[in-house]
Structure formats: C-alpha cells, structure tokens
C-alpha atoms as a PDB file:
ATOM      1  CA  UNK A   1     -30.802  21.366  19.584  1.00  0.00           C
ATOM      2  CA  UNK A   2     -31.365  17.500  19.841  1.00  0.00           C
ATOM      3  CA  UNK A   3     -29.846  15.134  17.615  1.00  0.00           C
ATOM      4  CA  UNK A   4     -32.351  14.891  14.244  1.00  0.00           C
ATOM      5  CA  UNK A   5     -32.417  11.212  14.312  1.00  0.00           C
ATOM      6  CA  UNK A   6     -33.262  10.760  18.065  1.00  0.00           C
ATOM      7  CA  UNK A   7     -36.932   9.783  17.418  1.00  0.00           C
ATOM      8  CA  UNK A   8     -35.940   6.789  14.998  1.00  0.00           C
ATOM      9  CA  UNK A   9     -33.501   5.039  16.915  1.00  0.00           C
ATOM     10  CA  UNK A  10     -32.680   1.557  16.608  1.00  0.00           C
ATOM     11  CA  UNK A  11     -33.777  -1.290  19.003  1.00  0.00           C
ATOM     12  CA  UNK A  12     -30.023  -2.026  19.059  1.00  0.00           C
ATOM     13  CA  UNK A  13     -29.461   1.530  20.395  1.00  0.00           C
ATOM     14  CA  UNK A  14     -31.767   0.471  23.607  1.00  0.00           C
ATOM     15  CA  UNK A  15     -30.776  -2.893  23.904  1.00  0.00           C
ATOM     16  CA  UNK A  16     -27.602  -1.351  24.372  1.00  0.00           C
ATOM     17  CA  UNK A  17     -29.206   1.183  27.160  1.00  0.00           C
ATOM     18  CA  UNK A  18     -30.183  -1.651  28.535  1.00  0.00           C
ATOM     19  CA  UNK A  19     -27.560  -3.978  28.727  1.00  0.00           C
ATOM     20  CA  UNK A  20     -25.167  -1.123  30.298  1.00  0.00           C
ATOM     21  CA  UNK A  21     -27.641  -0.180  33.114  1.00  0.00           C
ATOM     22  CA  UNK A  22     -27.374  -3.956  33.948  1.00  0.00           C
ATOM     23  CA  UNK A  23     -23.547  -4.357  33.549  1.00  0.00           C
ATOM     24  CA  UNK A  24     -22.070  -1.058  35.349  1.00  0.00           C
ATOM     25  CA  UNK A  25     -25.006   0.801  36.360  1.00  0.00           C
ATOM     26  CA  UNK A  26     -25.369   3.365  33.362  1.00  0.00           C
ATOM     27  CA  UNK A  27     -28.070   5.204  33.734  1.00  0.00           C
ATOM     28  CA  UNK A  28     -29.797   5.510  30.251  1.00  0.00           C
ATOM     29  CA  UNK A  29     -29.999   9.053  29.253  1.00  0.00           C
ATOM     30  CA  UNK A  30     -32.101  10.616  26.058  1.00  0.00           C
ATOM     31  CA  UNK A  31     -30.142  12.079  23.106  1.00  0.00           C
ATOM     32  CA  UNK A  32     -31.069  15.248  24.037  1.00  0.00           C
ATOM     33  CA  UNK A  33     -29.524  15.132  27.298  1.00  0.00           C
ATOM     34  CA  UNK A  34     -26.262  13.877  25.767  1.00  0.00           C
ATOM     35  CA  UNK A  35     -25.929  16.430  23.145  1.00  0.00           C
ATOM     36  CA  UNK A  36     -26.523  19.399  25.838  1.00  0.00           C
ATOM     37  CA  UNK A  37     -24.214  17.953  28.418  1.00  0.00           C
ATOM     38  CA  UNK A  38     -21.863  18.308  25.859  1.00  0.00           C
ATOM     39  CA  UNK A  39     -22.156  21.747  24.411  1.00  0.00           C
ATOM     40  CA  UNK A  40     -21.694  22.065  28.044  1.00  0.00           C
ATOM     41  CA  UNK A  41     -18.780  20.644  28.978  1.00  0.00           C
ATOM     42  CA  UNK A  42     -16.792  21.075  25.281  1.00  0.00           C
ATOM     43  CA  UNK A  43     -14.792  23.794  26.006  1.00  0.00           C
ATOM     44  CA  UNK A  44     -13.816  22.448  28.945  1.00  0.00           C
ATOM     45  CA  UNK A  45     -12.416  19.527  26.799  1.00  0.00           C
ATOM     46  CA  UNK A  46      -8.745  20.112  25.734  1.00  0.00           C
ATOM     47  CA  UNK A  47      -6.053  17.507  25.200  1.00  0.00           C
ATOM     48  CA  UNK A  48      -4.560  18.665  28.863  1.00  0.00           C
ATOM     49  CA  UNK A  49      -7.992  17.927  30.344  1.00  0.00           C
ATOM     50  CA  UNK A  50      -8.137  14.753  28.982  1.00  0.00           C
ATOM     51  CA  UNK A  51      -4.489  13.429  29.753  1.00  0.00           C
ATOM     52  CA  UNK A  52      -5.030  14.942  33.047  1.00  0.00           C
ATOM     53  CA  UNK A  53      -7.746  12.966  33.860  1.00  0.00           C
ATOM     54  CA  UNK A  54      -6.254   9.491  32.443  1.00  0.00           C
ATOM     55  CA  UNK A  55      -3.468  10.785  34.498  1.00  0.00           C
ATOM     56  CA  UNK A  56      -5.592  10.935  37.447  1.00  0.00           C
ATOM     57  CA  UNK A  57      -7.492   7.642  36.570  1.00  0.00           C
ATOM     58  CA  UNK A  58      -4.970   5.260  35.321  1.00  0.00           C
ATOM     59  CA  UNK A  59      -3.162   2.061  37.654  1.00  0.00           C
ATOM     60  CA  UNK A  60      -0.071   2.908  38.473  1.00  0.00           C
ATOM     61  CA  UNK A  61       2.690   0.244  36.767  1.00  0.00           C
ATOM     62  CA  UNK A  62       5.151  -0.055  39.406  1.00  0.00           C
ATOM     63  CA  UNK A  63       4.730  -3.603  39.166  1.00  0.00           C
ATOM     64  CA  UNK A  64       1.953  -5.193  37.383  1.00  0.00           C
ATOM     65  CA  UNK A  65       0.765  -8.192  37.156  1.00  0.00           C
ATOM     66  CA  UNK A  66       1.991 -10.194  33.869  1.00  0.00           C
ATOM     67  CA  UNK A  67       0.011 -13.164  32.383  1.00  0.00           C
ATOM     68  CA  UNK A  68       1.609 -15.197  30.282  1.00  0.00           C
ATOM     69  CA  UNK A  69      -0.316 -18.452  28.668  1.00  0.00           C
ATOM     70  CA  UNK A  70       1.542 -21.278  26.834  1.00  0.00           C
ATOM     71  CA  UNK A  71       2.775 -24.481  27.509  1.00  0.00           C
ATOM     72  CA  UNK A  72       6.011 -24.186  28.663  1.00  0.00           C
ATOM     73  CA  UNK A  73       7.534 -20.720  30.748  1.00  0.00           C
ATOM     74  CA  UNK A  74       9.636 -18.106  28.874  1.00  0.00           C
ATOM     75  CA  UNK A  75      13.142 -18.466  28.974  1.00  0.00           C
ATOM     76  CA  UNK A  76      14.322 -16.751  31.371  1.00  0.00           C
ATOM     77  CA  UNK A  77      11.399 -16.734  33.288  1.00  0.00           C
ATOM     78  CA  UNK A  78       9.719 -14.642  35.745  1.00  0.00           C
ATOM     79  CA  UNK A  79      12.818 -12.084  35.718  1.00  0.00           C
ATOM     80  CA  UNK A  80      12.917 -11.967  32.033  1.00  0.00           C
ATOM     81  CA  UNK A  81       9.371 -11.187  31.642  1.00  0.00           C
ATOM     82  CA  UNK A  82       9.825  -7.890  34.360  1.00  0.00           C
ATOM     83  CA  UNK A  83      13.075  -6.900  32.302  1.00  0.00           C
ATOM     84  CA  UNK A  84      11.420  -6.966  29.243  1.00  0.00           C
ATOM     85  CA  UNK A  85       8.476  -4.981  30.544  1.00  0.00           C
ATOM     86  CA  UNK A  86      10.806  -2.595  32.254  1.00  0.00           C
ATOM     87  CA  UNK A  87      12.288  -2.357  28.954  1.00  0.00           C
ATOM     88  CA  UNK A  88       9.259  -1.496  26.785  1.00  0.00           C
ATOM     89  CA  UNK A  89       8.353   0.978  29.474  1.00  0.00           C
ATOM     90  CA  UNK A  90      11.590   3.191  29.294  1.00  0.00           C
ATOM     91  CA  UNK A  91      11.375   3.525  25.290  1.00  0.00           C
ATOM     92  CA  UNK A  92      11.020   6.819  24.355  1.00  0.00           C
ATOM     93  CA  UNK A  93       7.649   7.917  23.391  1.00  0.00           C
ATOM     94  CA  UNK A  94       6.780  10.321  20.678  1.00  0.00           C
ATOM     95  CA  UNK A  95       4.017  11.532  18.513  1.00  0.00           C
ATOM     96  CA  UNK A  96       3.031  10.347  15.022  1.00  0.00           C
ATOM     97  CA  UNK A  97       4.383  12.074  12.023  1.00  0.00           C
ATOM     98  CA  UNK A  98       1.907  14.696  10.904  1.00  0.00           C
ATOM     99  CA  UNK A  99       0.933  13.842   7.644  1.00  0.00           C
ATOM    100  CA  UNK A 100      -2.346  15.973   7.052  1.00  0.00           C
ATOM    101  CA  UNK A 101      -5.378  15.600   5.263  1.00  0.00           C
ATOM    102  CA  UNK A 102      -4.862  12.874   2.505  1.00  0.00           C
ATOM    103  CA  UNK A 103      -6.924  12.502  -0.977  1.00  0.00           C
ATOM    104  CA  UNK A 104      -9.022   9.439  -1.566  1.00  0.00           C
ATOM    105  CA  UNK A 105      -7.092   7.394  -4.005  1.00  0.00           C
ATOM    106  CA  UNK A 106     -10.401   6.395  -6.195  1.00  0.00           C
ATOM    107  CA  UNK A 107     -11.406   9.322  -7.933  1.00  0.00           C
ATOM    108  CA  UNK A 108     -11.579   8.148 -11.458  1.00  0.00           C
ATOM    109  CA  UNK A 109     -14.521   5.233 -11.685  1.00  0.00           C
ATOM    110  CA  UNK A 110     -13.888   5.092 -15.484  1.00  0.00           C
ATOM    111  CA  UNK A 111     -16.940   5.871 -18.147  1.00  0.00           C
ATOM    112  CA  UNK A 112     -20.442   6.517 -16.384  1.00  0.00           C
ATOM    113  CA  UNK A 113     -23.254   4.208 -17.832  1.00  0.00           C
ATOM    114  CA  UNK A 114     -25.985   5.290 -19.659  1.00  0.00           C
ATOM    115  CA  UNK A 115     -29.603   4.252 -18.006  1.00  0.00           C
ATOM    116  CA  UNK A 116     -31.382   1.410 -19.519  1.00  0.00           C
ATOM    117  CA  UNK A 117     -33.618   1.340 -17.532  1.00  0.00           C
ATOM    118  CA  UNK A 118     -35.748   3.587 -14.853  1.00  0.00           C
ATOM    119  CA  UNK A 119     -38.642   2.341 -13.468  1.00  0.00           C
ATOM    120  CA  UNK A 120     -40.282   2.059 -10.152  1.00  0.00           C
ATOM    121  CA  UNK A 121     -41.815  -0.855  -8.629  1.00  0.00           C
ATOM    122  CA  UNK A 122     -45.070   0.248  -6.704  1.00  0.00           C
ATOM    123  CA  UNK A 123     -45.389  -2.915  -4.545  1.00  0.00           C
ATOM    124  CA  UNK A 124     -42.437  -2.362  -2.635  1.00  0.00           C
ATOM    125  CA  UNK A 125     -41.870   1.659  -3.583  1.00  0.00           C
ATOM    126  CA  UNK A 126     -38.527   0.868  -4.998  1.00  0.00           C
ATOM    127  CA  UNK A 127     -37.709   3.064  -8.149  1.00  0.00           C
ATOM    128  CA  UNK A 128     -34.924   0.503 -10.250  1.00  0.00           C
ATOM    129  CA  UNK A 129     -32.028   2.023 -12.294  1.00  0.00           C
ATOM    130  CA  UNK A 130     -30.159  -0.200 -14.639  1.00  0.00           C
ATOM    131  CA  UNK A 131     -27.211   0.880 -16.596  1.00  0.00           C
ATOM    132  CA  UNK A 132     -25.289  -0.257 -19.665  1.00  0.00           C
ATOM    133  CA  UNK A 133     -22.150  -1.558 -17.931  1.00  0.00           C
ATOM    134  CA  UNK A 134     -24.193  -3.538 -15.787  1.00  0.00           C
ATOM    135  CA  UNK A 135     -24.407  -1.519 -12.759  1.00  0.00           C
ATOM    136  CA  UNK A 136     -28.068  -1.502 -11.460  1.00  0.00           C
ATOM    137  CA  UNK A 137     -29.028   1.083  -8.312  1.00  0.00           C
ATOM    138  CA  UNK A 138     -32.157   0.229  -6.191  1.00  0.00           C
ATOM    139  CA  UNK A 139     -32.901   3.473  -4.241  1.00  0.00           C
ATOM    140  CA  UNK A 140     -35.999   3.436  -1.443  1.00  0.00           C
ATOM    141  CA  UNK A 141     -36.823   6.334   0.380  1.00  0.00           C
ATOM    142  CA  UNK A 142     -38.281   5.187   4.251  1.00  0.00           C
ATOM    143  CA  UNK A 143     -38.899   6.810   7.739  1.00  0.00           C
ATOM    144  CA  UNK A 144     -37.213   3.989   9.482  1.00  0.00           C
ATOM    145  CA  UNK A 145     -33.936   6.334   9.983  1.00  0.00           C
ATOM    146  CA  UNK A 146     -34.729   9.710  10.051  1.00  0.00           C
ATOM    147  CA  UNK A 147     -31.968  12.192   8.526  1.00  0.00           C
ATOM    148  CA  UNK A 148     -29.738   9.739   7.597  1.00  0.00           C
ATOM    149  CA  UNK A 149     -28.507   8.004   4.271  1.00  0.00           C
ATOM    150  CA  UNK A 150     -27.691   4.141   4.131  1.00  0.00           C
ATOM    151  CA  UNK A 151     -25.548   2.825   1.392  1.00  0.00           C
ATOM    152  CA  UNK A 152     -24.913  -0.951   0.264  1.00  0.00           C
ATOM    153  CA  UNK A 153     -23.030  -2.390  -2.318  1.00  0.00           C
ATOM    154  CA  UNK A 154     -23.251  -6.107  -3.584  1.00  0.00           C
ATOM    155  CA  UNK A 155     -20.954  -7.157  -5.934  1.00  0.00           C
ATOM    156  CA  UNK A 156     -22.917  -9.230  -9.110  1.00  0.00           C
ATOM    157  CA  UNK A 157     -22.869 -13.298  -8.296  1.00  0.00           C
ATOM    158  CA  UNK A 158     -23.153 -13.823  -5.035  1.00  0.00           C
ATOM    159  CA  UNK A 159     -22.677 -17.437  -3.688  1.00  0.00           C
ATOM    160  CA  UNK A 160     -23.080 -18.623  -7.326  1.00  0.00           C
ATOM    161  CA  UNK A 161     -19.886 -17.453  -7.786  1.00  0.00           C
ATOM    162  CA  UNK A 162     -18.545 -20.500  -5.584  1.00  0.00           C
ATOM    163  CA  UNK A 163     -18.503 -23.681  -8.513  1.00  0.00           C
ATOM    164  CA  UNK A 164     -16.912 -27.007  -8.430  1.00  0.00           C
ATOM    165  CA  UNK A 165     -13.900 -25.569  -9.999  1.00  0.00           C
ATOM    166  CA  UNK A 166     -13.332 -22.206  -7.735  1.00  0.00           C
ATOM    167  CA  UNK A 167     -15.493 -23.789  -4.444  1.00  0.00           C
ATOM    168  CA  UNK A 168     -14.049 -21.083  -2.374  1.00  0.00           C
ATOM    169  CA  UNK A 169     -14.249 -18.043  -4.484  1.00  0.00           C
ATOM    170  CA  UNK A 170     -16.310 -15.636  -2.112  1.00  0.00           C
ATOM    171  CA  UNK A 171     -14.656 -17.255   1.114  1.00  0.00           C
ATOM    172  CA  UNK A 172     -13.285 -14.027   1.907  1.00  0.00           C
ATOM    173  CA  UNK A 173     -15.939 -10.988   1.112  1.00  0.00           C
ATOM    174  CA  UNK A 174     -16.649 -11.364   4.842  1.00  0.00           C
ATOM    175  CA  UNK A 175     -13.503  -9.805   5.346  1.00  0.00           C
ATOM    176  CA  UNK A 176     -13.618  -6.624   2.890  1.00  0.00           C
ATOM    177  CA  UNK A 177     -15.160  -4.082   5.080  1.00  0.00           C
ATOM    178  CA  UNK A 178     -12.589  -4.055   7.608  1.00  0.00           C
ATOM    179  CA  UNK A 179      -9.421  -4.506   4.723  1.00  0.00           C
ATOM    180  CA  UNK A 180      -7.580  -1.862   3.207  1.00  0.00           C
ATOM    181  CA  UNK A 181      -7.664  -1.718  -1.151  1.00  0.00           C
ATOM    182  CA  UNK A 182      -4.331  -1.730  -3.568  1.00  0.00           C
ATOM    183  CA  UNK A 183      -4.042   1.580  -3.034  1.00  0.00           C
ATOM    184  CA  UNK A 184      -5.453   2.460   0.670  1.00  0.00           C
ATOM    185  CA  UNK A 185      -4.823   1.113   3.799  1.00  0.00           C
ATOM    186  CA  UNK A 186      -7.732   0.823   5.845  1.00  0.00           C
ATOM    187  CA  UNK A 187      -6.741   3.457   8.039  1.00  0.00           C
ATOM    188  CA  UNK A 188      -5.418   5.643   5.283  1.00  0.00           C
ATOM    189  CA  UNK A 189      -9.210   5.115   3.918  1.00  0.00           C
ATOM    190  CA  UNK A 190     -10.620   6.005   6.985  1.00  0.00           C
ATOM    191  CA  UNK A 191      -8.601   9.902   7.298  1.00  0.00           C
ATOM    192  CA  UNK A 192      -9.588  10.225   3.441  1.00  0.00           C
ATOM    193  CA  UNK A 193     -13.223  10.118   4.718  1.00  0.00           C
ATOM    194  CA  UNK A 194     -13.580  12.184   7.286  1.00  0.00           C
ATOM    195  CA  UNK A 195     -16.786  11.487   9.352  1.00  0.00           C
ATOM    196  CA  UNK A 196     -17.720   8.734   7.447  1.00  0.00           C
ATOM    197  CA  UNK A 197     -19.088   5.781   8.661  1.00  0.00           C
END
C-alpha cells in the first residue's frame, strides 16, 4: 500500500532527494519503495537490533579527540580535559522514569462563540466563519496536499501590535512554536500529542 500523499509531494521533498544524492550518494527512492522496504524489514526491528547495530557502527572512545575553543586553555589543561571526559564516561547510565501517556493540559477553551457570520468567498473558494468573541476561521479545501490537514493560527494584530510605546511587543512570536506554555513543556506537549506534527 503506498503512502496516500505520495503523488502531491512537495518540491522541498525533492530538493531534498536531490541535495542528498549530491552530498552522500543517496539514491532517491519513491514512497512506495520506502514504505515496502519497511513492512519488510519491521519485524526485524527491535531495540536489540538497533543497539546492536550502533554497537557495531559507533567510534570507539578510547581516546578521542577533544576540541576546545576559547581564548585562553582550561585550567588544568590537556590532562584535565581527559579526566573530566573519563569522568563523564564512567557515570552510571540509566533509563528515564516511565511516566506514561500524559493528558493535554488545555482541555477547557472557555464558552464556544456563536457564528456571526458564514459566508463563502467565490473568488478565492474560501468559505469565512466569524464568531462573537472574535475568533474568525478561514477554511479552503485544495488538492495541493493530498490526504492531509494543515492548520494555522494567527493571533489578532500582527505587527500593528508593535507602537511607539511597546516597539517590541511581537519580538518574540518567532519563538512560540518551538516553546513550551504555563502549563506544558514543549516536550511534555509533544507526548500529549501523539503523532502530531
């Protein structure tokens, strides 16, 4: 069974083909392919498999070689640096706590809006849903993806938001998607969403 989305690909998807036959010699392969080398090989694929083979393909780090940048050498120097390393090495090593499947923290969004408005603008094929509360949804139904659902969310203001008095007050947005919320750390988020992307 190929993947449903093979035919509508991205040009990023080739360009990164591409750019990896170039750079090691990847051979570019079709979804298909992929997807039945893998039912092939998946029961093959156990956690012993896999540390095996890291096993088998890792450097040894009898004695590696240590960079260190800066503008003056570590106390200690070239010694200290091994000792520490040597150090690090022999701590004991253990698995993370198990701490199972956990519940996304935002479940309660407050009152739902009523719709204002519903309309759909034929130009574009956009169908426009305003609420009450100010929330307005723009949904647009295309073949560009196939089988798959895109999602955006802009918060109201924009760069007008930045005045004279608050010049700097979307300086950060930029860095939202890969923060965490007041209740959430980012990677708590991400095992609260399973196979989300």
């Amino acid at each position: 069974m190929a993947e449903p989305a093979a035919e509508t690909r991205t040009h990023a998807a080739y360009v990164s083909g591409a750019l990896r036959l170039v750079d090691d010699g990847t051979i570019p392969t079709e979804p298909e392919f992929r997807l039945a080398l893998f039912e092939k090989l998946a029961a093959r694929i156990t956690p012993e498999t896999v540390h095996d083979a890291l096993i088998e393909d890792a450097a040894p780090l009898e004695e590696p070689l240590i960079r260190v940048e800066g503008r003056t050498a570590p106390s200690g120097g070239e010694d200290a640096l091994r000792g520490a390393f040597a150090e690090a090495m022999a701590l004991p090593i253990a698995p993370p706590d198990e701490a199972g499947a956990l519940a996304f923290a935002y479940g309660d969004f407050g009152e739902p809006g009523n719709v204002v408005e519903d309309r759909v603008d034929e130009r574009l094929g956009i169908r426009l849903v305003a609420f009450d509360n100010g929330v307005r949804l723009n949904l647009r139904r295309t073949d560009i993806r196939k089988d798959r659902l895109q999602v955006r969310i802009a918060v109201d203001g924009g760069q007008l938001l930045e005045t004279v008095e608050d010049p700097l007050a979307t300086a950060m947005v930029v860095a939202l998607a890969g923060a965490g919320s007041a209740r959430t750390a980012r990677t708590s988020s991400r095992r609260s969403l399973p196979g989300a992307r």
